[in-house]
PDB file of N, CA and C in Angstrom:
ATOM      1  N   UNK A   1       6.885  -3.914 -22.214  1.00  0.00           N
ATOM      2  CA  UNK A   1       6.329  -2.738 -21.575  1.00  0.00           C
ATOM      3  C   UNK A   1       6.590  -2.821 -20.075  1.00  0.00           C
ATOM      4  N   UNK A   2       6.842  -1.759 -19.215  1.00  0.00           N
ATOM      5  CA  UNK A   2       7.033  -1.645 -18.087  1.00  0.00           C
ATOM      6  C   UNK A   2       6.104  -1.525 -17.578  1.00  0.00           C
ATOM      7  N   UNK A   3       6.066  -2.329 -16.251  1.00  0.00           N
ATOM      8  CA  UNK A   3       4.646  -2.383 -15.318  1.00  0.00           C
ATOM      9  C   UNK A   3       5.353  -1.105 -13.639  1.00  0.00           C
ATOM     10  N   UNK A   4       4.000  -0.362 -13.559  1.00  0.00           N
ATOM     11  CA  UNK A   4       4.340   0.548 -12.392  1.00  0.00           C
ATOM     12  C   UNK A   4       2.939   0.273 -11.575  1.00  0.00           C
ATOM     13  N   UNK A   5       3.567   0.240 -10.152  1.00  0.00           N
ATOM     14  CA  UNK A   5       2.301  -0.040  -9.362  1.00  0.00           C
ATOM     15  C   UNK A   5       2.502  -0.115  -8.034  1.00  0.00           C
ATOM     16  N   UNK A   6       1.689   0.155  -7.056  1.00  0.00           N
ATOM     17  CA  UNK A   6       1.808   0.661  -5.756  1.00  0.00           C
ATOM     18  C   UNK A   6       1.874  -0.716  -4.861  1.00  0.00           C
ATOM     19  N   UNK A   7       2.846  -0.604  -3.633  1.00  0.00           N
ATOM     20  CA  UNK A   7       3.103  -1.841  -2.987  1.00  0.00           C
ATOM     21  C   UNK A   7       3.516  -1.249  -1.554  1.00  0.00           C
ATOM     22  N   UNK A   8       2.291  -1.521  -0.981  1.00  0.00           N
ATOM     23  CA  UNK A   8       2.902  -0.890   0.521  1.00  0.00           C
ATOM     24  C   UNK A   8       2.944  -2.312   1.925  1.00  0.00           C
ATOM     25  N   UNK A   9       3.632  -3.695   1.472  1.00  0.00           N
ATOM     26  CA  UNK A   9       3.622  -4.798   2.041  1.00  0.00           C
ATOM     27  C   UNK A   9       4.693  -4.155   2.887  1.00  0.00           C
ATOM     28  N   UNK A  10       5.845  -3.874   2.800  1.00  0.00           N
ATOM     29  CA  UNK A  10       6.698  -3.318   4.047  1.00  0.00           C
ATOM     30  C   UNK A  10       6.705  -2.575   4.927  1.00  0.00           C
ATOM     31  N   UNK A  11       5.217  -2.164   5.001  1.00  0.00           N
ATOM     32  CA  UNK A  11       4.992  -0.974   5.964  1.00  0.00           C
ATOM     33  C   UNK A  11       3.469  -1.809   6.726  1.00  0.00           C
ATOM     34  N   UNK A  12       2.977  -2.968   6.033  1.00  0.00           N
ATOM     35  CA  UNK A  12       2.066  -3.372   6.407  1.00  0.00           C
ATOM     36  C   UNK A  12       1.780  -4.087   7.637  1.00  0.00           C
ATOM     37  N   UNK A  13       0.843  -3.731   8.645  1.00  0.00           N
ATOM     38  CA  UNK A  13       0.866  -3.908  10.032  1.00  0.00           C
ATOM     39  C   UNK A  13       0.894  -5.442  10.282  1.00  0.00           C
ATOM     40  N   UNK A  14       0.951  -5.679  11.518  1.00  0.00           N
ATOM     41  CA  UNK A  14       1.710  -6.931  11.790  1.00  0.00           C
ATOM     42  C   UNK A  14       0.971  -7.061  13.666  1.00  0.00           C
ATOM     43  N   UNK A  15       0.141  -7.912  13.830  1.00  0.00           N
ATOM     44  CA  UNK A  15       0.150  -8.871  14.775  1.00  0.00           C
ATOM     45  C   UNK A  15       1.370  -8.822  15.872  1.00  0.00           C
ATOM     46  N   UNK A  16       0.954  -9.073  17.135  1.00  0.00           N
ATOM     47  CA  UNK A  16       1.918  -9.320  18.417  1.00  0.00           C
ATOM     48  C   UNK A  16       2.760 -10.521  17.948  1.00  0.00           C
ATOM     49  N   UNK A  17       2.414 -11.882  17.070  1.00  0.00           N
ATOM     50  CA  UNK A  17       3.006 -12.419  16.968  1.00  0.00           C
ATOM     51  C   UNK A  17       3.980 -11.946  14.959  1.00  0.00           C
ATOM     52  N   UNK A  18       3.699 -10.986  14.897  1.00  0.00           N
ATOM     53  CA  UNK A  18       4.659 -11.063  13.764  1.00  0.00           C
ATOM     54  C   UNK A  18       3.929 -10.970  12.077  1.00  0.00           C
ATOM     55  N   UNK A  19       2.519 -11.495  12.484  1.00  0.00           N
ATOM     56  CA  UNK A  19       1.920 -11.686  11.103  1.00  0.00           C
ATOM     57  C   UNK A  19       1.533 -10.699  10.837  1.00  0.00           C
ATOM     58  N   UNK A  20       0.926 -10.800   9.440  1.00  0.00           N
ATOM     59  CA  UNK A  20       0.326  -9.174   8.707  1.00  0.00           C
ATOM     60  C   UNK A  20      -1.451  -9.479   9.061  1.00  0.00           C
ATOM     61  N   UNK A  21      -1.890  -8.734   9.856  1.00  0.00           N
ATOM     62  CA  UNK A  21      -3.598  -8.297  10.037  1.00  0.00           C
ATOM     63  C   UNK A  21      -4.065  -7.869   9.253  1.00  0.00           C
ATOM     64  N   UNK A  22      -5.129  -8.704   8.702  1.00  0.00           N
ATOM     65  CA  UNK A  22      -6.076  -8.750   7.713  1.00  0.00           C
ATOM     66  C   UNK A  22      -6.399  -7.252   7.459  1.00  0.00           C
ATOM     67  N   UNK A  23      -7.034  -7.606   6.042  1.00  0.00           N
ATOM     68  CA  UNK A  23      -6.962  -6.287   5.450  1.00  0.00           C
ATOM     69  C   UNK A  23      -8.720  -5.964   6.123  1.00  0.00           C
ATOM     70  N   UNK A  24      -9.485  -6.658   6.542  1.00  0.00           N
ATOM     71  CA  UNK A  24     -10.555  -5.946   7.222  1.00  0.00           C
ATOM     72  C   UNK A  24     -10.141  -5.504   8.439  1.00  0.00           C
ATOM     73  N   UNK A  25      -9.266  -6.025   9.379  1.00  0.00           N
ATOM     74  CA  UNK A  25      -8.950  -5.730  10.230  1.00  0.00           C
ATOM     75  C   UNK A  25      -8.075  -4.162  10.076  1.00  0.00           C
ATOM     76  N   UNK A  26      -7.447  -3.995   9.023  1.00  0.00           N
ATOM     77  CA  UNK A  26      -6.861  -2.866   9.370  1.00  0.00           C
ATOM     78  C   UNK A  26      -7.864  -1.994   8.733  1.00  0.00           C
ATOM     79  N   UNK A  27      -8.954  -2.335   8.225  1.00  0.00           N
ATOM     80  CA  UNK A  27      -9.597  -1.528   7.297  1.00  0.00           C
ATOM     81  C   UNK A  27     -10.629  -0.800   8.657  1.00  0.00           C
ATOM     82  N   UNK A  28     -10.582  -1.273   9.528  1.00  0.00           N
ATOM     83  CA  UNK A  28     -11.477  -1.365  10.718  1.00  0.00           C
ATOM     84  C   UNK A  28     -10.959  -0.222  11.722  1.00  0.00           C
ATOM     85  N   UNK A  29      -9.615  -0.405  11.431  1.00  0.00           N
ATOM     86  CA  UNK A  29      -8.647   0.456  12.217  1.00  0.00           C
ATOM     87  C   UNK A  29      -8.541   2.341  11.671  1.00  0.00           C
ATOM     88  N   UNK A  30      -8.610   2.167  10.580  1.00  0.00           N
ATOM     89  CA  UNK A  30      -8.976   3.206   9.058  1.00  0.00           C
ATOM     90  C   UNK A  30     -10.037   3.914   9.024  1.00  0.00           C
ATOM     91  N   UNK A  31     -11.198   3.369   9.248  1.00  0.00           N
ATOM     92  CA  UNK A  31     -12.613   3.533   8.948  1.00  0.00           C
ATOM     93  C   UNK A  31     -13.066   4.750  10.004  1.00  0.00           C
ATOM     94  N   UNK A  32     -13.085   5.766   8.980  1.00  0.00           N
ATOM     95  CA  UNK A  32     -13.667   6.986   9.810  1.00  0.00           C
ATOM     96  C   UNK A  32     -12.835   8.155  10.008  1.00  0.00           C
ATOM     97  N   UNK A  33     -11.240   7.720   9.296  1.00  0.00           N
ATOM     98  CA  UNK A  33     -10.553   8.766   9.549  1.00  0.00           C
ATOM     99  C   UNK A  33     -10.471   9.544   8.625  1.00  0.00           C
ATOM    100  N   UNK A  34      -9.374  10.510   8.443  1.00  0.00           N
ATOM    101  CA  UNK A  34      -9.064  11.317   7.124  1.00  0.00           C
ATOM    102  C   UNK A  34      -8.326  10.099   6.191  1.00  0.00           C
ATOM    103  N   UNK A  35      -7.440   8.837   6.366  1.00  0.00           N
ATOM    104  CA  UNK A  35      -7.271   8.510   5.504  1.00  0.00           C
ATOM    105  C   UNK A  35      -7.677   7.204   5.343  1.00  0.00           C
ATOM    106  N   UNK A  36      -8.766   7.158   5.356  1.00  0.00           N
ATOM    107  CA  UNK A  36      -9.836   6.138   5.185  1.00  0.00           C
ATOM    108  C   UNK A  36      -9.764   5.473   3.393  1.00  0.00           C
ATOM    109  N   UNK A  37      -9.332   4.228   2.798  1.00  0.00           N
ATOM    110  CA  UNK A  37      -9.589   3.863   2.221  1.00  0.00           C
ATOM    111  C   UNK A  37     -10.450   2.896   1.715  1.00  0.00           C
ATOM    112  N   UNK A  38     -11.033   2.262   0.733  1.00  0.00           N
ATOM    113  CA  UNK A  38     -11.783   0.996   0.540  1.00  0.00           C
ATOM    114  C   UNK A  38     -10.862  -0.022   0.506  1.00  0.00           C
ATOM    115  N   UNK A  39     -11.571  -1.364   1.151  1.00  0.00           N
ATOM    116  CA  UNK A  39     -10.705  -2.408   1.780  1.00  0.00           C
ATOM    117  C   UNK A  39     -10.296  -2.983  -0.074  1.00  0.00           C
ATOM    118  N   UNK A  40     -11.166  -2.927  -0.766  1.00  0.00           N
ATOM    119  CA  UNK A  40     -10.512  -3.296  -2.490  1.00  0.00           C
ATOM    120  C   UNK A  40      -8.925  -2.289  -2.662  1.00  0.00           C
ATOM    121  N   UNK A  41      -9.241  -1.147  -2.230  1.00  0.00           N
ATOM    122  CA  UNK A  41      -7.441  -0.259  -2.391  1.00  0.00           C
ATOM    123  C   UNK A  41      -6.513  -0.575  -1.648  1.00  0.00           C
ATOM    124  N   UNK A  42      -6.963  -1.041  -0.297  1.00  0.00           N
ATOM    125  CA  UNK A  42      -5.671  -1.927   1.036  1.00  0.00           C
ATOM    126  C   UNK A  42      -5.733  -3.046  -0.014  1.00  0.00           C
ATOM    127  N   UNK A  43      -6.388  -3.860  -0.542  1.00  0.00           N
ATOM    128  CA  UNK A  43      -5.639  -5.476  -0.461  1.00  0.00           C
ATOM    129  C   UNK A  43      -4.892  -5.058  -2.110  1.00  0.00           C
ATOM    130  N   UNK A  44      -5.227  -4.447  -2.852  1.00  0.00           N
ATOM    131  CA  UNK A  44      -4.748  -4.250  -3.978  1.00  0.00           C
ATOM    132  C   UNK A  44      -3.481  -3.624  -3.887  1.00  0.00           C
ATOM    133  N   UNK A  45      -3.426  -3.034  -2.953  1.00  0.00           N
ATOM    134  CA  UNK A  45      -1.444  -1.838  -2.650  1.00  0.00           C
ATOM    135  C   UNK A  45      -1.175  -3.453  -1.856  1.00  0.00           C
ATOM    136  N   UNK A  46      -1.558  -3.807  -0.822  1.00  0.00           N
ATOM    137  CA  UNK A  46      -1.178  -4.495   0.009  1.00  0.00           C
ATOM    138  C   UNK A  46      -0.173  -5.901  -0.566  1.00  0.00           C
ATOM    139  N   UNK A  47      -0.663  -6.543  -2.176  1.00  0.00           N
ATOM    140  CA  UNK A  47      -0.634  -7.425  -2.749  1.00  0.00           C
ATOM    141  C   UNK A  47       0.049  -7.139  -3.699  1.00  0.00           C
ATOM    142  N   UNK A  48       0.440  -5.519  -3.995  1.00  0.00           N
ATOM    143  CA  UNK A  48       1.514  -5.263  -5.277  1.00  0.00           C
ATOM    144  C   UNK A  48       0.744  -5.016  -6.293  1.00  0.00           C
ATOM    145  N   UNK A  49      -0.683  -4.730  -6.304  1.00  0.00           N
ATOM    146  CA  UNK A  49      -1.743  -5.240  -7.419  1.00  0.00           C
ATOM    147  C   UNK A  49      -2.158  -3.974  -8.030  1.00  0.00           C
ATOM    148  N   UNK A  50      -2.027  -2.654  -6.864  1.00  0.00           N
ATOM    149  CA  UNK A  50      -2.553  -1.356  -7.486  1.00  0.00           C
ATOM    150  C   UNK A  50      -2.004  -0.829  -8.945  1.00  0.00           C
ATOM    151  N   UNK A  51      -2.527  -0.576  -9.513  1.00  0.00           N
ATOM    152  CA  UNK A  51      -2.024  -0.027 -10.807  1.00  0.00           C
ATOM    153  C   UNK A  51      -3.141   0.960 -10.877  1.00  0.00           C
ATOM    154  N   UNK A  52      -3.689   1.617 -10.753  1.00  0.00           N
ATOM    155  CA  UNK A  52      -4.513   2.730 -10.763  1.00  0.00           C
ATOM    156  C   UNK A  52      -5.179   3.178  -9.432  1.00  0.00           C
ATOM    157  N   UNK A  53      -5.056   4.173  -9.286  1.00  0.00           N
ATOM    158  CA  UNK A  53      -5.677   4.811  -8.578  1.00  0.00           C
ATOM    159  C   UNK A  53      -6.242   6.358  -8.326  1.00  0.00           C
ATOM    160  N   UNK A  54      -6.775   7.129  -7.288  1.00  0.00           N
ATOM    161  CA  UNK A  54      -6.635   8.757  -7.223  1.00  0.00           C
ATOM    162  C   UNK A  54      -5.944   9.222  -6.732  1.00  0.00           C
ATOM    163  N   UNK A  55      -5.566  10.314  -6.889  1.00  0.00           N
ATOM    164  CA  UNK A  55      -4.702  11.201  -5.920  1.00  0.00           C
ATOM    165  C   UNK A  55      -4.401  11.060  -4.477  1.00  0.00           C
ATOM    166  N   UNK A  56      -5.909  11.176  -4.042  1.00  0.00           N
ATOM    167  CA  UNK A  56      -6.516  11.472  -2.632  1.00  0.00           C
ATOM    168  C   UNK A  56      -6.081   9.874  -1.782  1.00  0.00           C
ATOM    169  N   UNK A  57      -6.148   9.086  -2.465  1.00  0.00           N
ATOM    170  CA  UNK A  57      -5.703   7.596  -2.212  1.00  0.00           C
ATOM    171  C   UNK A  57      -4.732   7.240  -1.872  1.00  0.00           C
ATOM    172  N   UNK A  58      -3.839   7.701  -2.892  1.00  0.00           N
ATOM    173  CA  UNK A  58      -2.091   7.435  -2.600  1.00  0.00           C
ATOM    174  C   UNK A  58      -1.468   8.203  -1.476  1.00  0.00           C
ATOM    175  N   UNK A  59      -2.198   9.347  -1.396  1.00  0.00           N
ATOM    176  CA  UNK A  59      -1.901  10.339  -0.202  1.00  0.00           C
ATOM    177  C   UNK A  59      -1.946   9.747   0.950  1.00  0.00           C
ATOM    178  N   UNK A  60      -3.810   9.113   0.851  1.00  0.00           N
ATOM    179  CA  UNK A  60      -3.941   8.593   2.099  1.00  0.00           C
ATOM    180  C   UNK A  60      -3.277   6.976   2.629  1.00  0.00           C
ATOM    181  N   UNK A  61      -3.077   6.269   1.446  1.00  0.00           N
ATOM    182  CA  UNK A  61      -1.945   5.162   1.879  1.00  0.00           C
ATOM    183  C   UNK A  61      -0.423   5.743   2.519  1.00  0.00           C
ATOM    184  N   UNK A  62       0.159   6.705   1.442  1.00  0.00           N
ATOM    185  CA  UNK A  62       1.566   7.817   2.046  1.00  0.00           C
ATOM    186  C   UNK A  62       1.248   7.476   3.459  1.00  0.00           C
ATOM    187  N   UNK A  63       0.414   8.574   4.371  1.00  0.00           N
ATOM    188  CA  UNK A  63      -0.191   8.419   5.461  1.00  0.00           C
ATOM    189  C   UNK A  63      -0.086   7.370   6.036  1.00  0.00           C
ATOM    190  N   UNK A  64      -0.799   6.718   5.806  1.00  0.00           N
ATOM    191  CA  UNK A  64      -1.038   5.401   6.595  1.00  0.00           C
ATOM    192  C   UNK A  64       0.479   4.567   7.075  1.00  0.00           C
ATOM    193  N   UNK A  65       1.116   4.545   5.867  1.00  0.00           N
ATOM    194  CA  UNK A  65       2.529   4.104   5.957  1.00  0.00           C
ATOM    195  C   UNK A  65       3.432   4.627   6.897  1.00  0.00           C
ATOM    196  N   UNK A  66       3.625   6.055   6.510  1.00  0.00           N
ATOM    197  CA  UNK A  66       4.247   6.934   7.668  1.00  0.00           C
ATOM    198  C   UNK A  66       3.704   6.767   9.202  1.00  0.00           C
ATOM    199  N   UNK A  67       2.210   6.456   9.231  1.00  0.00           N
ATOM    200  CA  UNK A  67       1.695   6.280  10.969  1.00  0.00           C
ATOM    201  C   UNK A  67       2.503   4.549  11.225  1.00  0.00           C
ATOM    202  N   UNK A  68       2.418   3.991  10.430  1.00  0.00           N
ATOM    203  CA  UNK A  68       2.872   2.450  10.729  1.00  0.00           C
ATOM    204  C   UNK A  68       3.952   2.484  10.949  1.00  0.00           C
ATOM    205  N   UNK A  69       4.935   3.077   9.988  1.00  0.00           N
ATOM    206  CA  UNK A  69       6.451   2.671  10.086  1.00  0.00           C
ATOM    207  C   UNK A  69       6.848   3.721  11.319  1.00  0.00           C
ATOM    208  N   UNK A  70       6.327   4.844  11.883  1.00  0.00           N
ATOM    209  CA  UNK A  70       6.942   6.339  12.602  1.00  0.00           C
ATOM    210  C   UNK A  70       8.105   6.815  12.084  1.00  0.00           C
ATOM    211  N   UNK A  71       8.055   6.645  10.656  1.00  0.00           N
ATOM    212  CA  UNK A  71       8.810   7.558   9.265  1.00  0.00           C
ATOM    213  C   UNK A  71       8.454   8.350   8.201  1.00  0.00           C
ATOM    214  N   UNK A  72       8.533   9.051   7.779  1.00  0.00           N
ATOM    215  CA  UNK A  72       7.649   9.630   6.898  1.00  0.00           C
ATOM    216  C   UNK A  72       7.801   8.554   5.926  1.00  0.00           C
ATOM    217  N   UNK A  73       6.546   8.380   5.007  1.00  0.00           N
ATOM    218  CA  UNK A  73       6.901   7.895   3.610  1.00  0.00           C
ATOM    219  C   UNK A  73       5.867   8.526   2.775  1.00  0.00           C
ATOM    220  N   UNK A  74       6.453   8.472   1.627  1.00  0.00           N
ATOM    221  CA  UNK A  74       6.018   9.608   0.208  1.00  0.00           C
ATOM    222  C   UNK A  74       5.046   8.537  -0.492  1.00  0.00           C
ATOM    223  N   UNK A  75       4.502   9.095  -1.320  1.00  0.00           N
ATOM    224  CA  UNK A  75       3.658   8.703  -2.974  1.00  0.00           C
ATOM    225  C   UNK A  75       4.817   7.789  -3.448  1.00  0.00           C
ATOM    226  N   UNK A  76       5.944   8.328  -3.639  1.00  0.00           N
ATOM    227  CA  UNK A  76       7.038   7.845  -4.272  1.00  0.00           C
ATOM    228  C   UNK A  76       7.763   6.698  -4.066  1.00  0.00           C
ATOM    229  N   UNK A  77       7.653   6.536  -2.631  1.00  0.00           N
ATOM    230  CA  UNK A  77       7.959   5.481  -1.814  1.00  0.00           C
ATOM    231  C   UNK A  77       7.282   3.960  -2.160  1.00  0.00           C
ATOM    232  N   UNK A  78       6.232   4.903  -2.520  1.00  0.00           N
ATOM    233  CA  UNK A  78       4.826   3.219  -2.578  1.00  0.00           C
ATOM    234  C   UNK A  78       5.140   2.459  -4.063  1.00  0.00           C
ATOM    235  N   UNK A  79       5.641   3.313  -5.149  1.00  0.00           N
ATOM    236  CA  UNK A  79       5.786   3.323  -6.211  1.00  0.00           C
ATOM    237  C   UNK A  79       7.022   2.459  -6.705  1.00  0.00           C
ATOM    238  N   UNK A  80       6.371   1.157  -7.420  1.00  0.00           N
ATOM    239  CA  UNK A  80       7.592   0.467  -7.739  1.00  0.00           C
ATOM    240  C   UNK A  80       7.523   0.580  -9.412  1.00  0.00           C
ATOM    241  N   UNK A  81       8.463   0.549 -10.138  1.00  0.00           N
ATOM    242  CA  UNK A  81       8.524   0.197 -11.345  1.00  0.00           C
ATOM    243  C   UNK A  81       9.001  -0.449 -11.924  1.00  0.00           C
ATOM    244  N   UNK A  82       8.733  -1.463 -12.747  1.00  0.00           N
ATOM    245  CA  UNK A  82       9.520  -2.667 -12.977  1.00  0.00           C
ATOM    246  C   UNK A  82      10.372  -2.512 -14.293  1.00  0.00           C
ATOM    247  N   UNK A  83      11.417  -2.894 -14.711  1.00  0.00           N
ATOM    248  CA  UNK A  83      11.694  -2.343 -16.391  1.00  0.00           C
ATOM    249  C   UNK A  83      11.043  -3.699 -17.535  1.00  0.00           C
ATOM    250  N   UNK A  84      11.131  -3.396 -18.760  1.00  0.00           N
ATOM    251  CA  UNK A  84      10.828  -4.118 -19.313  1.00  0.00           C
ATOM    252  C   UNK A  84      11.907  -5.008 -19.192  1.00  0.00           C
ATOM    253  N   UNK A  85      13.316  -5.154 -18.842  1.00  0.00           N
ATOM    254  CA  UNK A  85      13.922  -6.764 -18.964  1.00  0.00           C
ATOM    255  C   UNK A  85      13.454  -7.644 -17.714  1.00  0.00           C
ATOM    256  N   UNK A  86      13.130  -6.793 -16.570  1.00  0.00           N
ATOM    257  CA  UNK A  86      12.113  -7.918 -15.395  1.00  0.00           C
ATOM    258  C   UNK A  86      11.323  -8.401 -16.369  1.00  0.00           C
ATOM    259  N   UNK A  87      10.074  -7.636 -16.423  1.00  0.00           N
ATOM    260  CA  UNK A  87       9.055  -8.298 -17.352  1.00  0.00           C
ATOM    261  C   UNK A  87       9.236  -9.281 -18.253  1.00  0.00           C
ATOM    262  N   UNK A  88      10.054  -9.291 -19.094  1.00  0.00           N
ATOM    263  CA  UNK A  88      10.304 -10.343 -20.003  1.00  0.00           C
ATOM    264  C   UNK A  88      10.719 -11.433 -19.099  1.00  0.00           C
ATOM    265  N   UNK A  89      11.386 -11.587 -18.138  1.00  0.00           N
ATOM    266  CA  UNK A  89      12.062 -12.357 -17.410  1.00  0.00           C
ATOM    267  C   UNK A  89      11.244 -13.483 -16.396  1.00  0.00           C
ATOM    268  N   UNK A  90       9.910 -12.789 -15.968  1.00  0.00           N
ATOM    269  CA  UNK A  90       8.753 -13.210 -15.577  1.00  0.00           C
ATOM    270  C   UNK A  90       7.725 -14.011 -16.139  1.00  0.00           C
TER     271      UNK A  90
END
């Protein structure tokens, strides 16, 4: 069976020296806006881990991505799908 699931580590913010800032920390950065998520939906996209979510969510990660990278990026973008011969392979 094929696994599909949201992964937004390449768009994920990064420290003066290079590292990726904690997911409270960016959750901190988030908090209060229009695309405000729960820090469980950052570390879960953040980690490759999302496999479910809402609408309103993926939108607001889209978002978030596009303010980080100063590119647009889509729903579609976040969206990886693996085939079943990865899977077996794993």
């Amino acid at each position: 069976m094929s696994r599909t699931y949201i992964d937004i580590r390449r768009w994920w913010l990064k420290d003066e020296n290079g590292e990726p800032l904690s997911v409270y920390a960016v959750h901190k950065t988030i908090e209060g806006t229009d695309n405000e998520v729960t820090r469980h939906t950052l570390t879960r996209a953040k980690e490759g881990q999302l496999e479910k979510a809402n609408i309103s969510n993926l939108k607001a990660l889209a978002r978030l991505c596009s303010l980080w990278s100063g590119t647009e990026v889509t729903v579609d973008d976040l969206i990886v799908e693996e085939s079943n011969e990865r899977n077996r392979n794993n």
